[in-house]
N, C-alpha and C. Protein backbone atom coordinates (compact mmCIF):
# COMPACT_ATOMS: atom_id res chain seq x y z
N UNK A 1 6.28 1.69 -7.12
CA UNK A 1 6.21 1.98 -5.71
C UNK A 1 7.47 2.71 -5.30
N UNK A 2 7.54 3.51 -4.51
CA UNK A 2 8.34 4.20 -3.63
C UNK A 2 9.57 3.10 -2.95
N UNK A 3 10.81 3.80 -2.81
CA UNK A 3 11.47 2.71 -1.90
C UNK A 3 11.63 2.32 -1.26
N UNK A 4 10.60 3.46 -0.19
CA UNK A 4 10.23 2.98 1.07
C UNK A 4 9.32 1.67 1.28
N UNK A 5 8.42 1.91 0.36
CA UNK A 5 7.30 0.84 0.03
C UNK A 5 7.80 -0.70 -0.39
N UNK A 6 8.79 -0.23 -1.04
CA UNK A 6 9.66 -1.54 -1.36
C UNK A 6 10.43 -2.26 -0.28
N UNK A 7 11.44 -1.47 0.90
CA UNK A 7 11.82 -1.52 2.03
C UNK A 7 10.69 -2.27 2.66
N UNK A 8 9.42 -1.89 2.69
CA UNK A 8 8.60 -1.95 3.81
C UNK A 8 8.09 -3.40 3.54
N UNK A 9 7.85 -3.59 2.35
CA UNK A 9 7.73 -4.78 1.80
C UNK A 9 8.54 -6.64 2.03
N UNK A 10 10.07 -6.02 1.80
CA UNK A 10 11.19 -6.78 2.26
C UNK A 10 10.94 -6.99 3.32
N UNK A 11 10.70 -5.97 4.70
CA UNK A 11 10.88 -6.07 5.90
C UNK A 11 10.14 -6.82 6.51
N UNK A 12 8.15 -6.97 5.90
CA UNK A 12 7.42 -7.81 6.83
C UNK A 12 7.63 -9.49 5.71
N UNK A 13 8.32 -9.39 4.47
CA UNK A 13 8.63 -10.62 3.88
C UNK A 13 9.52 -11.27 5.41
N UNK A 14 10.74 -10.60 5.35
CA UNK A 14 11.89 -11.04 5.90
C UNK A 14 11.39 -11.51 7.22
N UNK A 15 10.60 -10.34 8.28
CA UNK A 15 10.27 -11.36 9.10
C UNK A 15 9.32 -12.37 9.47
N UNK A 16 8.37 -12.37 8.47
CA UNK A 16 7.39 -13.87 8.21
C UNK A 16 8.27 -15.40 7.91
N UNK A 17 9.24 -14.66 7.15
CA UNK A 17 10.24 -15.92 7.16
C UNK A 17 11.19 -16.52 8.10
N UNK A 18 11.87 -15.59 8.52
CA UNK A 18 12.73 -15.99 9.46
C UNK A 18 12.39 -15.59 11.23
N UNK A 19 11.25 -15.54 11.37
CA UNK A 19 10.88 -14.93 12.62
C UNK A 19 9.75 -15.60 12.98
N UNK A 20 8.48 -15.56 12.19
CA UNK A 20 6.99 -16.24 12.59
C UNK A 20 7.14 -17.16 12.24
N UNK A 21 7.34 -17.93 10.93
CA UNK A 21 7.07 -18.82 10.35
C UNK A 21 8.36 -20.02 11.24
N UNK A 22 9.07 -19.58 11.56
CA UNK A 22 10.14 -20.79 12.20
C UNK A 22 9.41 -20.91 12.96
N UNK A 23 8.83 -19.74 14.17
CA UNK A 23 8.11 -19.60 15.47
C UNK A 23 6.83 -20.68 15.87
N UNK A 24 5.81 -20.55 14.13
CA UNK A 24 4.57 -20.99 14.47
C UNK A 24 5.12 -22.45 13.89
N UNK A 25 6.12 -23.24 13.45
CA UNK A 25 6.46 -24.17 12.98
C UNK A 25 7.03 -24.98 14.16
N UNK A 26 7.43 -24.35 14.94
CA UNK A 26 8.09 -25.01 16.44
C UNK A 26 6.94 -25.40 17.45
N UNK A 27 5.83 -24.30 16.97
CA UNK A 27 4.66 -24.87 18.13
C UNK A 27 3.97 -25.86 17.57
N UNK A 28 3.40 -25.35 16.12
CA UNK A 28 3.36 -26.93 15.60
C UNK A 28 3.54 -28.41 16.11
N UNK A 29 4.96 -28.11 16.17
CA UNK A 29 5.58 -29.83 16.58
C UNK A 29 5.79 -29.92 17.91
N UNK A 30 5.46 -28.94 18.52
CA UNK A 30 5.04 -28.64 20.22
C UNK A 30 3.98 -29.76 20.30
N UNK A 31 2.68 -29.27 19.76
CA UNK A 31 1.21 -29.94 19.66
C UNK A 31 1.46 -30.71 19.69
N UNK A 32 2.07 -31.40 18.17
CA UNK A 32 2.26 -32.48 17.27
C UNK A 32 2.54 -33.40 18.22
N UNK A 33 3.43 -33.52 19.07
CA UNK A 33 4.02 -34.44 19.84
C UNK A 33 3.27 -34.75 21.51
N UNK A 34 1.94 -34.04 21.33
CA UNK A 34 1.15 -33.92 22.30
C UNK A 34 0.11 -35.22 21.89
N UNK A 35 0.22 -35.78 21.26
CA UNK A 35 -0.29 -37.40 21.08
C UNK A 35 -1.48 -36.76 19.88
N UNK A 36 -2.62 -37.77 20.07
CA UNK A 36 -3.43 -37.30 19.22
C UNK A 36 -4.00 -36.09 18.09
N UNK A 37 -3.39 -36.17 16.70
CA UNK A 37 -3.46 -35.17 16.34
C UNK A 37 -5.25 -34.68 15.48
N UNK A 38 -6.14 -35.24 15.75
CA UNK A 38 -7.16 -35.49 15.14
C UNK A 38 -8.09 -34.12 16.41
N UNK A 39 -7.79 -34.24 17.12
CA UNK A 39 -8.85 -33.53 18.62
C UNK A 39 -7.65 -32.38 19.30
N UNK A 40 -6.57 -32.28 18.11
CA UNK A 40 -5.47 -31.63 19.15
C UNK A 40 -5.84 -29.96 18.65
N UNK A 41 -6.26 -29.23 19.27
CA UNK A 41 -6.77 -27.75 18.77
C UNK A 41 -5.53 -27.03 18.87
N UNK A 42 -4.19 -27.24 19.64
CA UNK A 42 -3.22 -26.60 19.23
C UNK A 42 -2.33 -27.02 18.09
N UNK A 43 -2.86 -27.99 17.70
CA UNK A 43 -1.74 -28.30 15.98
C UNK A 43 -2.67 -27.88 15.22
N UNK A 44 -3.52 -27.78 14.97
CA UNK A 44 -4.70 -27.46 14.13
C UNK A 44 -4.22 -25.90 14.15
N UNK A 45 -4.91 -25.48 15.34
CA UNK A 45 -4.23 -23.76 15.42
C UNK A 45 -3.15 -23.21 14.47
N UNK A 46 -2.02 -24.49 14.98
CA UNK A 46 -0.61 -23.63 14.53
C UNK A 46 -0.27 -24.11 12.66
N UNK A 47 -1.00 -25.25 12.62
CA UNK A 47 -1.27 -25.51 10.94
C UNK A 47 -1.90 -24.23 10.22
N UNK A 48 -2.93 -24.07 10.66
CA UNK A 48 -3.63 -23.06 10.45
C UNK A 48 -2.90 -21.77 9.72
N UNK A 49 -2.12 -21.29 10.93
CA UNK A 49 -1.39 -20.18 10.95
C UNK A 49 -0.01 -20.40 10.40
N UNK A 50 0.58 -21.51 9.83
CA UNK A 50 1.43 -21.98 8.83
C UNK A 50 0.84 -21.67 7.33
N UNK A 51 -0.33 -21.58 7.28
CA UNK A 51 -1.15 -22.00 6.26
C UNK A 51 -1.40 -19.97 5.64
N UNK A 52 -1.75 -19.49 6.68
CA UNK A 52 -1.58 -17.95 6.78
C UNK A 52 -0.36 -17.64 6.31
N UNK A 53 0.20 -17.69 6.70
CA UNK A 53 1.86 -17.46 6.84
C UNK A 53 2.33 -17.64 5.34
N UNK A 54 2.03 -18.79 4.74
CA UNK A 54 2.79 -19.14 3.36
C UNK A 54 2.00 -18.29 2.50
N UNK A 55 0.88 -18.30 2.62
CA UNK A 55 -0.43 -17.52 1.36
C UNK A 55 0.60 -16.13 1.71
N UNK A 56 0.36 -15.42 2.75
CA UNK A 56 0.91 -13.96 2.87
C UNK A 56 2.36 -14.04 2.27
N UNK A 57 3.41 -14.84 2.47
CA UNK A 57 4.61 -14.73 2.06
C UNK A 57 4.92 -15.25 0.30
N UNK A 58 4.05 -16.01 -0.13
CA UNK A 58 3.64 -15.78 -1.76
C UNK A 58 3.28 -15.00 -2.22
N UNK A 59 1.97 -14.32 -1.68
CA UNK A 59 1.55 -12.66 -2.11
C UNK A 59 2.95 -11.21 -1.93
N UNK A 60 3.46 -11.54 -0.61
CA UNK A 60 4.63 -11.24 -0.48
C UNK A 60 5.81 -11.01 -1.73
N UNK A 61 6.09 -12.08 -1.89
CA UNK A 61 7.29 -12.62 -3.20
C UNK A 61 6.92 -11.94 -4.42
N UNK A 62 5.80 -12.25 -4.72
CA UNK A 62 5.16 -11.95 -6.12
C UNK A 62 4.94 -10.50 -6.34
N UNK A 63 4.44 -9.50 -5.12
CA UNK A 63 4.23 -7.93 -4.89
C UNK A 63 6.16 -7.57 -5.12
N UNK A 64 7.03 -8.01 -4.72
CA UNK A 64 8.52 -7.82 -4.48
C UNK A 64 8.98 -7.75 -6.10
N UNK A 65 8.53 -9.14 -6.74
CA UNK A 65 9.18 -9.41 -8.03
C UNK A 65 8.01 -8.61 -8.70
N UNK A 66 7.68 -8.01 -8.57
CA UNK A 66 6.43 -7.62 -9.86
C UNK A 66 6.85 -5.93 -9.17
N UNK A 67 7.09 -5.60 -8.49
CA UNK A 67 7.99 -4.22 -8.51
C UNK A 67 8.18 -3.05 -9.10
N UNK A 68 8.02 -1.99 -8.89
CA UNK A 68 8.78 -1.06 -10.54
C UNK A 68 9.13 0.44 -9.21
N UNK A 69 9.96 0.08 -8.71
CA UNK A 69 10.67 0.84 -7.88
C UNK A 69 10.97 2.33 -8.37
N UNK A 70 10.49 3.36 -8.08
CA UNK A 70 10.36 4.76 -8.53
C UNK A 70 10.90 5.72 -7.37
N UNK A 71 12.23 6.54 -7.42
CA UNK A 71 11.98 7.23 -6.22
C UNK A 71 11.76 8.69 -6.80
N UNK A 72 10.48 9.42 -6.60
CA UNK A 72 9.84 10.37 -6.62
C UNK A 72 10.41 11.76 -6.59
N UNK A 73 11.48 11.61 -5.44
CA UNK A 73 12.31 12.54 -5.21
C UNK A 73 12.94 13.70 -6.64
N UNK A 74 13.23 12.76 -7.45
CA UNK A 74 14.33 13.24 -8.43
C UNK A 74 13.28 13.75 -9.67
N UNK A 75 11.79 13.80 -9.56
CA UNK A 75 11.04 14.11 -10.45
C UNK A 75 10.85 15.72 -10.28
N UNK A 76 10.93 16.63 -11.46
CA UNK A 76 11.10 18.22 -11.31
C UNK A 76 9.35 18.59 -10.78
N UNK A 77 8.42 17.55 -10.47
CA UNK A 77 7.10 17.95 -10.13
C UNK A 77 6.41 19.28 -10.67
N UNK A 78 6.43 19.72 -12.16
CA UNK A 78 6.15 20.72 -12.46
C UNK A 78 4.66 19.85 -13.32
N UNK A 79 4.92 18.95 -13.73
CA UNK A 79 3.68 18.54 -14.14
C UNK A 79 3.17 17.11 -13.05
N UNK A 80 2.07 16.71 -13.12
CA UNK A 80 2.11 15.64 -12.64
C UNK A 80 2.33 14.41 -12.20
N UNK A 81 2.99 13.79 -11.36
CA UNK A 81 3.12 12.20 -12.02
C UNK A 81 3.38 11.86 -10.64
N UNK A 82 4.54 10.94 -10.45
CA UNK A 82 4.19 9.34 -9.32
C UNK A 82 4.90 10.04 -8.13
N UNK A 83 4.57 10.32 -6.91
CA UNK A 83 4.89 10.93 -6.07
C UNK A 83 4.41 12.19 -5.82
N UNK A 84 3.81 12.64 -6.86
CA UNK A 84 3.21 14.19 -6.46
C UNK A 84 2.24 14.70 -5.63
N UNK A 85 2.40 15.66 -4.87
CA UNK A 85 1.04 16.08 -4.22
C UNK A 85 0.59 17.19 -4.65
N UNK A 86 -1.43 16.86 -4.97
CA UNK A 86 -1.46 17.83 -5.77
C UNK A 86 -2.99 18.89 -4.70
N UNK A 87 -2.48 19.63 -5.17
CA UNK A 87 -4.08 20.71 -4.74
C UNK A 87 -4.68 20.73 -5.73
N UNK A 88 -5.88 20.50 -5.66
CA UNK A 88 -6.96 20.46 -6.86
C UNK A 88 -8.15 21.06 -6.25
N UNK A 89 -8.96 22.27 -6.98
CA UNK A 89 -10.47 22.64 -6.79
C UNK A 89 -10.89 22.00 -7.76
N UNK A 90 -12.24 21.92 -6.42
CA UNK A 90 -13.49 21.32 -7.42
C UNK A 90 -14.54 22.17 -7.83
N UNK A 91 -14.38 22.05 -9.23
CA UNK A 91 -14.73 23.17 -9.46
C UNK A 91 -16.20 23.45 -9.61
N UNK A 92 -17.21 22.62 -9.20
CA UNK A 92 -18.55 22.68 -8.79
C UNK A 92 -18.75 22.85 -7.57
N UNK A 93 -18.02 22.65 -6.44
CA UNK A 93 -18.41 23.10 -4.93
C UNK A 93 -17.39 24.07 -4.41
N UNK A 94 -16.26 24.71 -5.36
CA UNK A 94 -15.24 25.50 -4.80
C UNK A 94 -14.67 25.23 -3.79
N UNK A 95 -14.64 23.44 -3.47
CA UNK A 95 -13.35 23.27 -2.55
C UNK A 95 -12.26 22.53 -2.56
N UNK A 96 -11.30 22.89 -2.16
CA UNK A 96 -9.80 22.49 -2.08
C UNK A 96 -9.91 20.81 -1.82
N UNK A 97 -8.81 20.01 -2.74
CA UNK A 97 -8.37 18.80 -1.77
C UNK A 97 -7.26 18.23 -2.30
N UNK A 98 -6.37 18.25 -1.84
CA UNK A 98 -5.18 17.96 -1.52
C UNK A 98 -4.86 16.07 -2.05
N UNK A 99 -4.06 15.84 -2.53
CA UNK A 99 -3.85 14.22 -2.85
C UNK A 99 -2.45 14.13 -3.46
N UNK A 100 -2.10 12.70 -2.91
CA UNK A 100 -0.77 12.12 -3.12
C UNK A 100 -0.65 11.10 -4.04
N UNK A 101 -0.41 11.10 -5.06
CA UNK A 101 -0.14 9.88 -6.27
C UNK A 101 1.05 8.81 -5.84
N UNK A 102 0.52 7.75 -5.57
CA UNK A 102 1.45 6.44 -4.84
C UNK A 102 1.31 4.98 -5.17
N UNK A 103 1.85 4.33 -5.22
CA UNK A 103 1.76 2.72 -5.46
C UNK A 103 0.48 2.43 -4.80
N UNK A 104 0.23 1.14 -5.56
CA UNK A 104 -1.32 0.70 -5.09
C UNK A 104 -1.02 0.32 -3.23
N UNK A 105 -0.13 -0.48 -3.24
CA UNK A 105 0.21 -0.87 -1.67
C UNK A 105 0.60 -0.31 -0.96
N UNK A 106 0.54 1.33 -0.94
CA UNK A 106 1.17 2.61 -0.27
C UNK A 106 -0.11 3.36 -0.43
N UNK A 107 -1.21 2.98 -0.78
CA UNK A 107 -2.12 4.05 -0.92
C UNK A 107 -3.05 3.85 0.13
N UNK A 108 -3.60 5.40 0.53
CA UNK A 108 -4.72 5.42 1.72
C UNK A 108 -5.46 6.78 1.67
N UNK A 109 -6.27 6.28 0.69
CA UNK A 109 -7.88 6.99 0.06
C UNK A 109 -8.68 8.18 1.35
N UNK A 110 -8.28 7.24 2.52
CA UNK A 110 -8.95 8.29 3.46
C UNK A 110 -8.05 9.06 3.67
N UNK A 111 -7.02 8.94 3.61
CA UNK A 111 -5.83 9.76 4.06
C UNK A 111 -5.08 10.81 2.93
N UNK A 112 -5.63 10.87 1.52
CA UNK A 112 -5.27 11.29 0.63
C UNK A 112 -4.19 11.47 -0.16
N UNK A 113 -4.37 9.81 -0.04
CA UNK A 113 -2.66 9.09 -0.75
C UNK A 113 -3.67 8.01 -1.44
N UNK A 114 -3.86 8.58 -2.91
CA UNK A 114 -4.49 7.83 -3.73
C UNK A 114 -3.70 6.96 -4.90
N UNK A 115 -4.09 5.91 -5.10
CA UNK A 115 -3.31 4.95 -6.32
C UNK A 115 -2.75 5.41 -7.33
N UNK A 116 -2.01 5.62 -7.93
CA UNK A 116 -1.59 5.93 -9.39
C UNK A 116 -2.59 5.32 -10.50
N UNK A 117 -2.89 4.24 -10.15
CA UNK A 117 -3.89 3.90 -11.38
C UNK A 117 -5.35 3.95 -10.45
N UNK A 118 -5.74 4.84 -9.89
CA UNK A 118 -6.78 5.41 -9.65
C UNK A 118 -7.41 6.45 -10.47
N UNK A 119 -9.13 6.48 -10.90
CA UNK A 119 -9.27 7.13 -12.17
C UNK A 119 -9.13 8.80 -11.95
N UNK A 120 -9.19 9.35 -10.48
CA UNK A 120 -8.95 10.73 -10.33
C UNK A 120 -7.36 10.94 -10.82
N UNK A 121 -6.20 9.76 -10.30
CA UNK A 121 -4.95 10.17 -10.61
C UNK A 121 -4.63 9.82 -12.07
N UNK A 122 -5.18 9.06 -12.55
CA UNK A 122 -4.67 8.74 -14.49
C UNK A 122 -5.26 10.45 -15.23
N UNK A 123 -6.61 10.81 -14.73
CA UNK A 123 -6.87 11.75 -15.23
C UNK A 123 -5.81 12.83 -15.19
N UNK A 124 -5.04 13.08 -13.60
CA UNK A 124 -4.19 14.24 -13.64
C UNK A 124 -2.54 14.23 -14.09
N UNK A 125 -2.40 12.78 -14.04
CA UNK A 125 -0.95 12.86 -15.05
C UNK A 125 -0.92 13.55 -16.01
N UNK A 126 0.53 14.05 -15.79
CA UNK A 126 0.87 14.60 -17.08
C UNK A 126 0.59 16.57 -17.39
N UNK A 127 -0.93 16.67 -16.20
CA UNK A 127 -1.32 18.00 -15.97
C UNK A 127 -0.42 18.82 -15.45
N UNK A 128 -0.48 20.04 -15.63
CA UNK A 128 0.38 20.83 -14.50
C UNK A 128 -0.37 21.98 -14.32
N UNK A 129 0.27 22.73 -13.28
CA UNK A 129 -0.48 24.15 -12.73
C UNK A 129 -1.71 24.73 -13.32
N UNK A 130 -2.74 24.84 -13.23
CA UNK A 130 -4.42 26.03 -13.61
C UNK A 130 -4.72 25.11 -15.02
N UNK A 131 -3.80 24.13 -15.30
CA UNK A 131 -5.00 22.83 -16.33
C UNK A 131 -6.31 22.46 -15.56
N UNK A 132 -7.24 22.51 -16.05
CA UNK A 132 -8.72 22.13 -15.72
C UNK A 132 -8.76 20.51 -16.54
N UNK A 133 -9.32 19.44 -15.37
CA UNK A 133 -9.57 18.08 -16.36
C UNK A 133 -10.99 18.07 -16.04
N UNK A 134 -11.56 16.79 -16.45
CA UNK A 134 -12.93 15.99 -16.09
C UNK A 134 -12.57 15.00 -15.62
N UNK A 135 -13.25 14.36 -14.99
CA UNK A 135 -13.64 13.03 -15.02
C UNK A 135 -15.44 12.35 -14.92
N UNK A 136 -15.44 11.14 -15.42
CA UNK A 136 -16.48 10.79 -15.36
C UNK A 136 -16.96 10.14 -13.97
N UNK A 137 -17.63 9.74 -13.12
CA UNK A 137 -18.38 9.37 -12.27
C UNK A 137 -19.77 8.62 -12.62
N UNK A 138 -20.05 7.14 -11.95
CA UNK A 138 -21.34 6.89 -12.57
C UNK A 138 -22.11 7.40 -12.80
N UNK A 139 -22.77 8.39 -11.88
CA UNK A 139 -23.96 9.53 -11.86
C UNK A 139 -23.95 10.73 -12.77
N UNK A 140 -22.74 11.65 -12.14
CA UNK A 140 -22.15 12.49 -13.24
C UNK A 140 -20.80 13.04 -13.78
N UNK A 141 -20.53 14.23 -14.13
CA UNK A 141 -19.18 14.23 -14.40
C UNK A 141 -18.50 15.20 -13.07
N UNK A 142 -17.26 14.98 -12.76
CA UNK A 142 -16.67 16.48 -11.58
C UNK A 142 -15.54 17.07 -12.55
N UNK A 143 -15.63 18.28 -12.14
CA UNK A 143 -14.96 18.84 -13.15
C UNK A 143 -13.61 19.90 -11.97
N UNK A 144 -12.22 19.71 -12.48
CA UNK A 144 -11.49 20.01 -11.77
C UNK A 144 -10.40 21.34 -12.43
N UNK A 145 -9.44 21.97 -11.20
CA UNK A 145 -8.21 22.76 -11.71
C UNK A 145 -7.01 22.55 -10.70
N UNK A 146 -6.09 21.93 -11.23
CA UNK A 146 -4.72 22.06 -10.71
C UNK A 146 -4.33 23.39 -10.40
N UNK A 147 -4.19 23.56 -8.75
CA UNK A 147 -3.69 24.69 -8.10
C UNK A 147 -2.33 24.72 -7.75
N UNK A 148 -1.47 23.67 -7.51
CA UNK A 148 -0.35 23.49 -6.71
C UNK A 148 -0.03 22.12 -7.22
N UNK A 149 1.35 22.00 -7.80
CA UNK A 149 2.01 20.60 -7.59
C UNK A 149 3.42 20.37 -6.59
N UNK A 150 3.34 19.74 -6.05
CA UNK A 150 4.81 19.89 -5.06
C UNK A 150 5.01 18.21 -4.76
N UNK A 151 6.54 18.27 -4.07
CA UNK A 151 6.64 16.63 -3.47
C UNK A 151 6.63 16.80 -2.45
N UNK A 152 6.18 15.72 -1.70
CA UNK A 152 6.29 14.99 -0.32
C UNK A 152 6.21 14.06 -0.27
N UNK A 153 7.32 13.26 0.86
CA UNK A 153 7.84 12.11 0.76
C UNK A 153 6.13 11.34 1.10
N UNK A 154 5.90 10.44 0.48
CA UNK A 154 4.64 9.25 0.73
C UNK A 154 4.67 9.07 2.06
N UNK A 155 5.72 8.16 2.48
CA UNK A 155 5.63 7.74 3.79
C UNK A 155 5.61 8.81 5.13
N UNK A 156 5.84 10.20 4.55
CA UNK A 156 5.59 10.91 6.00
C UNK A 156 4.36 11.18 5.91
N UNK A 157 3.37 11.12 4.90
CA UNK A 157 1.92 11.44 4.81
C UNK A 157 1.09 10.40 5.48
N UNK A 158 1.56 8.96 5.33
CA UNK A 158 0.99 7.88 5.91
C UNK A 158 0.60 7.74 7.07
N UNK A 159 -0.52 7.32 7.44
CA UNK A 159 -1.16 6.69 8.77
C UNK A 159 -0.99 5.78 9.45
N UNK A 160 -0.93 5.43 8.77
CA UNK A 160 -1.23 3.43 8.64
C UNK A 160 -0.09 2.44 8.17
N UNK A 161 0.58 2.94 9.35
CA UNK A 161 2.25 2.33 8.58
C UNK A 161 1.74 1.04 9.49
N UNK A 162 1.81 -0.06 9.70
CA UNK A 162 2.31 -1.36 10.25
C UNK A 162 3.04 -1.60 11.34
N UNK A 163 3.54 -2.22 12.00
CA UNK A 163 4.36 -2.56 12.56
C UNK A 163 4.83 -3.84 12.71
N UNK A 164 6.14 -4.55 13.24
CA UNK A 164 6.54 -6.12 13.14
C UNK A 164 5.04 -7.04 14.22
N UNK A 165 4.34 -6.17 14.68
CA UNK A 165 3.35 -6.55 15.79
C UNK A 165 2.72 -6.82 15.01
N UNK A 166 2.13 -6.26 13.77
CA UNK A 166 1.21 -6.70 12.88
C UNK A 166 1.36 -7.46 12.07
N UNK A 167 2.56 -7.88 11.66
CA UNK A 167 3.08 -8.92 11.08
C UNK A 167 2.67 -10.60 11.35
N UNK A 168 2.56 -10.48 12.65
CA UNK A 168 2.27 -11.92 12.76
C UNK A 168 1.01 -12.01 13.11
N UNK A 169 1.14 -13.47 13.00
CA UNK A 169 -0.47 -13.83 13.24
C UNK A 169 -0.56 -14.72 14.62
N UNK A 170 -1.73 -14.22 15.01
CA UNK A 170 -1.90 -14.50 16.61
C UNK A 170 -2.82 -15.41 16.94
């Protein structure tokens, strides 16, 4: 992943921990102390969302330590690989499309920031400029040519960045 991706990662860890999770732990014992905890729908609620909170911040930990931090930048992009954006025709309908090779948790398919271990991008590693590949497809095969390789940073291509708003749970 990118280091932004890694950054971005730390950032909604860091504040699930020290921001929501204290937050929804205080209302908790808000409820809690509201007598009956069997019929109490606000401890239940905020258990709940304790319960959210830890699953996301394990998936969290484990995406952090399992890692392989790449910054893209310093790659001469003459052939393919992790950060590249590539122009590719297809070479059965003669049209252009454009795609970004990125960490699985940085990728956005509609947006044409596809996975690295996605089978269009394993096929084009390693390719460079007017190489023609294949790939297979259940139905049939598409058959392609590298027009253009260049960099651009991942995260200015992105849509769908997040925010600390999305972070928590409501």
């Amino acid at each position: 992943m990118s280091l932004e991706g890694y950054d971005y990662l730390v950032e909604e860890f860091k504040f699930l921990l020290e921001v929501e999770k204290p937050k929804v732990a205080s209302e908790k014992l808000v409820a809690a102390a509201q007598g009956d905890r069997s019929e109490n729908a606000d401890y239940h609620a905020a258990k709940e969302k304790l319960r959210f909170i830890d699953r996301r911040l394990y998936y969290l930990n484990s995406m952090i330590q399992k890692s392989q931090i790449i910054d893209p930048s310093t790659f001469p992009h003459v052939r393919v690989s992790f950060g590249s954006t590539v122009k590719i025709l297809n070479l059965d309908t003669d049209e252009e499309e454009i795609y970004t090779l990125c960490g699985v948790l940085e990728s956005e398919p509609e947006n044409g920031l596809i996975s690295i271990h996605s089978p269009l991008a394993r096929a084009m590693i390693g390719k460079q400029a007017e190489d023609e590949f294949k790939i297979q497809l259940p139905n049939s095969k598409k058959e392609y040519e590298i027009l253009e390789i260049e960099y651009k940073n991942i995260f200015s291509l992105k849509k769908n960045i997040r925010t600390k708003a999305d972070f928590s749970f409501h």
